[in-house]
C-alpha atoms as a PDB file:
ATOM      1  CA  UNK A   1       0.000   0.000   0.000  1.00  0.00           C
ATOM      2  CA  UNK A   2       1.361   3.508  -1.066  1.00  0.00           C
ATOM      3  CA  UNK A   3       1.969   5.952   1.443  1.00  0.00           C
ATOM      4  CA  UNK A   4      -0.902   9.262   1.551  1.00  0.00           C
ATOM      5  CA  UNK A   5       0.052  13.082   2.705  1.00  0.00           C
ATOM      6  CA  UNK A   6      -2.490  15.599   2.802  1.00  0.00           C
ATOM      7  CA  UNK A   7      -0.690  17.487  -0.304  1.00  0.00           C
ATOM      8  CA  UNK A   8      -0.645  21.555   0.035  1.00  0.00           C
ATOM      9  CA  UNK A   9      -0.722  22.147  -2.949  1.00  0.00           C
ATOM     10  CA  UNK A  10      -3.798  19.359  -4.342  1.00  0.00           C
ATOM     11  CA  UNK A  11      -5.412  20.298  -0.821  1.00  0.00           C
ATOM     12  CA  UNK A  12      -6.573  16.417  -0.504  1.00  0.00           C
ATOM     13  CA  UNK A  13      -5.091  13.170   0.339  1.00  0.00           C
ATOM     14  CA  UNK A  14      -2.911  11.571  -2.212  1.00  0.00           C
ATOM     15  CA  UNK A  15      -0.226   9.560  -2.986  1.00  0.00           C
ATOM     16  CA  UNK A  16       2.723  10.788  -1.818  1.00  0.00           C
ATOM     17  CA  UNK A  17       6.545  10.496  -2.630  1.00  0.00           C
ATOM     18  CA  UNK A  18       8.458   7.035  -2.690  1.00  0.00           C
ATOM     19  CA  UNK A  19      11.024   9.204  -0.964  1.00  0.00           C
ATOM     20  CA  UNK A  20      12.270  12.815  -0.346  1.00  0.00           C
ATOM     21  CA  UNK A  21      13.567  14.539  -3.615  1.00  0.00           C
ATOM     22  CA  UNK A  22      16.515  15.318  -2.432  1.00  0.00           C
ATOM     23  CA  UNK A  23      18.723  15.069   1.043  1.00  0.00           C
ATOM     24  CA  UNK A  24      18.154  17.829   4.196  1.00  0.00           C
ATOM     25  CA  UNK A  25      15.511  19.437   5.885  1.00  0.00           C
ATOM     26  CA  UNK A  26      13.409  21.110   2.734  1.00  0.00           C
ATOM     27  CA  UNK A  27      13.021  17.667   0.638  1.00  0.00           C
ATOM     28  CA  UNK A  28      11.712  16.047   4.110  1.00  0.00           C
ATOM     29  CA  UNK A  29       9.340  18.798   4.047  1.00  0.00           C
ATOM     30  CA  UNK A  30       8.295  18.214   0.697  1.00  0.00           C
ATOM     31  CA  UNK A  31       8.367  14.277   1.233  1.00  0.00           C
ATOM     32  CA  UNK A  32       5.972  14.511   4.201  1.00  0.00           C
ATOM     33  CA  UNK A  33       3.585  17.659   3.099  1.00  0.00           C
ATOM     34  CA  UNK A  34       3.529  17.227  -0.584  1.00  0.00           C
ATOM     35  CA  UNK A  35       1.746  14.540  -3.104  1.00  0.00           C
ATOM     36  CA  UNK A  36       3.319  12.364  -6.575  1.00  0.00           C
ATOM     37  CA  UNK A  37       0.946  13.957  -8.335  1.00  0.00           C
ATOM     38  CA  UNK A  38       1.611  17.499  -7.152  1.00  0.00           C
ATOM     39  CA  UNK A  39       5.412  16.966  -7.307  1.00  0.00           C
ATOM     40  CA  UNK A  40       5.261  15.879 -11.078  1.00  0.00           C
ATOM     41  CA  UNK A  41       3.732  19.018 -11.847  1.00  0.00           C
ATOM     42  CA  UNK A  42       6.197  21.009 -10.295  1.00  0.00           C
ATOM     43  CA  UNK A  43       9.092  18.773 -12.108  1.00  0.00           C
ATOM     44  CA  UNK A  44       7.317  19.652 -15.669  1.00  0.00           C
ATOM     45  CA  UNK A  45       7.107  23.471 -14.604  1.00  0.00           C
ATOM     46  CA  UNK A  46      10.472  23.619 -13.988  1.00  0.00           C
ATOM     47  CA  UNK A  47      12.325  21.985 -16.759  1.00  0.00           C
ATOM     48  CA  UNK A  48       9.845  24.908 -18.710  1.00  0.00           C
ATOM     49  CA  UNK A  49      11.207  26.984 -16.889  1.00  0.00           C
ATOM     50  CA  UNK A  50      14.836  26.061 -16.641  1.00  0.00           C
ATOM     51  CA  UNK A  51      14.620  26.040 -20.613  1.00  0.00           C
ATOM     52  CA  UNK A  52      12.119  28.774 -21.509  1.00  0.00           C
ATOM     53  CA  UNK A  53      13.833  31.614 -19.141  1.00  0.00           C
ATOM     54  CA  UNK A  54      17.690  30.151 -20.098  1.00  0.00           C
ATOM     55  CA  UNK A  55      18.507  29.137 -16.812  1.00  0.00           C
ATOM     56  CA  UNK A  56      21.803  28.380 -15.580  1.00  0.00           C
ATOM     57  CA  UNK A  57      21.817  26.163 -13.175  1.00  0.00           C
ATOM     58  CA  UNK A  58      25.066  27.395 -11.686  1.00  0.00           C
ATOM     59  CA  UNK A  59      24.245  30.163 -11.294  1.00  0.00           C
ATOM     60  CA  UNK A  60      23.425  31.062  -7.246  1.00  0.00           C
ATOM     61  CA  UNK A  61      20.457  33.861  -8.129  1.00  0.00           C
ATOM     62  CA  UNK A  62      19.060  31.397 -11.034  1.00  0.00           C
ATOM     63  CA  UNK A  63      18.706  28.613  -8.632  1.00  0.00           C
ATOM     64  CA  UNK A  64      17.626  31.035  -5.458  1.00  0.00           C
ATOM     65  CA  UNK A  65      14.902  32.284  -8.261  1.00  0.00           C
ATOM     66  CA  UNK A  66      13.878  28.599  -8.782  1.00  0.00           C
ATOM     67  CA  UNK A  67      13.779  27.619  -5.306  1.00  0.00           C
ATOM     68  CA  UNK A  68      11.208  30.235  -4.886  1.00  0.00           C
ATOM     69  CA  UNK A  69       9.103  29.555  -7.845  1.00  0.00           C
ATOM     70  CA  UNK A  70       9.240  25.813  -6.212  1.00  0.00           C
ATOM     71  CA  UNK A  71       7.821  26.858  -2.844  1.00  0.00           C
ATOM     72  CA  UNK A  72       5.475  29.098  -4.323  1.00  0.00           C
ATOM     73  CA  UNK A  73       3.677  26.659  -6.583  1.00  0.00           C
ATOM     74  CA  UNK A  74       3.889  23.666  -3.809  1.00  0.00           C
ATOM     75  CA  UNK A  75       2.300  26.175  -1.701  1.00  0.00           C
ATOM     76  CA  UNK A  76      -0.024  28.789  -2.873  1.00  0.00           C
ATOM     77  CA  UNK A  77       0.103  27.113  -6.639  1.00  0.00           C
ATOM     78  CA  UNK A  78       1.310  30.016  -8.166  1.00  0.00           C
ATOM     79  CA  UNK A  79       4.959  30.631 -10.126  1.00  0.00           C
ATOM     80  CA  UNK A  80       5.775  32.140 -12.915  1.00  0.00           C
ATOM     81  CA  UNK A  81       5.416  30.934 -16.688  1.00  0.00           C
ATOM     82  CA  UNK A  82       7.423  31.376 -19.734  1.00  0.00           C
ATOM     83  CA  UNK A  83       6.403  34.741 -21.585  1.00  0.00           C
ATOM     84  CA  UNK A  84       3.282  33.663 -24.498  1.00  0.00           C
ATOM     85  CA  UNK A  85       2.615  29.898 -22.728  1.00  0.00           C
ATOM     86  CA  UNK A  86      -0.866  28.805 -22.715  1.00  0.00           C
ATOM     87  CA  UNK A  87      -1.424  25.937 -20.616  1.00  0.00           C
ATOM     88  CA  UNK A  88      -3.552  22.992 -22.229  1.00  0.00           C
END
């Protein structure tokens, strides 16, 4: 049987992660507080954004930018988008 969390995002019980996304405090947060489902979404939103906005990930401000947009959209479900993107 698959493990539930109450996901902040989905605001219901679902599914949640086989295990944290990655190690220390903020991907136990996100293992315990946030659904599969939820945490796909985010994955697709960011590789959009990573490619749409020309990211470079070693960059310290682009990936303090895309930590935000991550707690944003687990939380409140709002990030930003890439300029002219229409969601399906």
């Amino acid at each position: 049987m698959s493990r539930t969390v109450i996901c902040t995002r989905l605001k219901k019980e679902l599914p949640g992660l086989e295990a944290p996304p990655f190690p220390g405090a903020k991907g136990q947060e996100i293992y315990e507080t946030v659904s599969a489902q939820a945490w796909e979404e985010w994955t697709n939103l960011q590789t959009m954004l990573i490619n749409e906005k020309h990211l470079n990930m070693m960059d310290k401000e682009a990936r303090k930018y895309l930590n935000d947009q991550r707690d944003s959209f687990l939380t409140s479900g709002k990030a930003d988008h890439a300029e002219g993107y229409i969601p399906e």
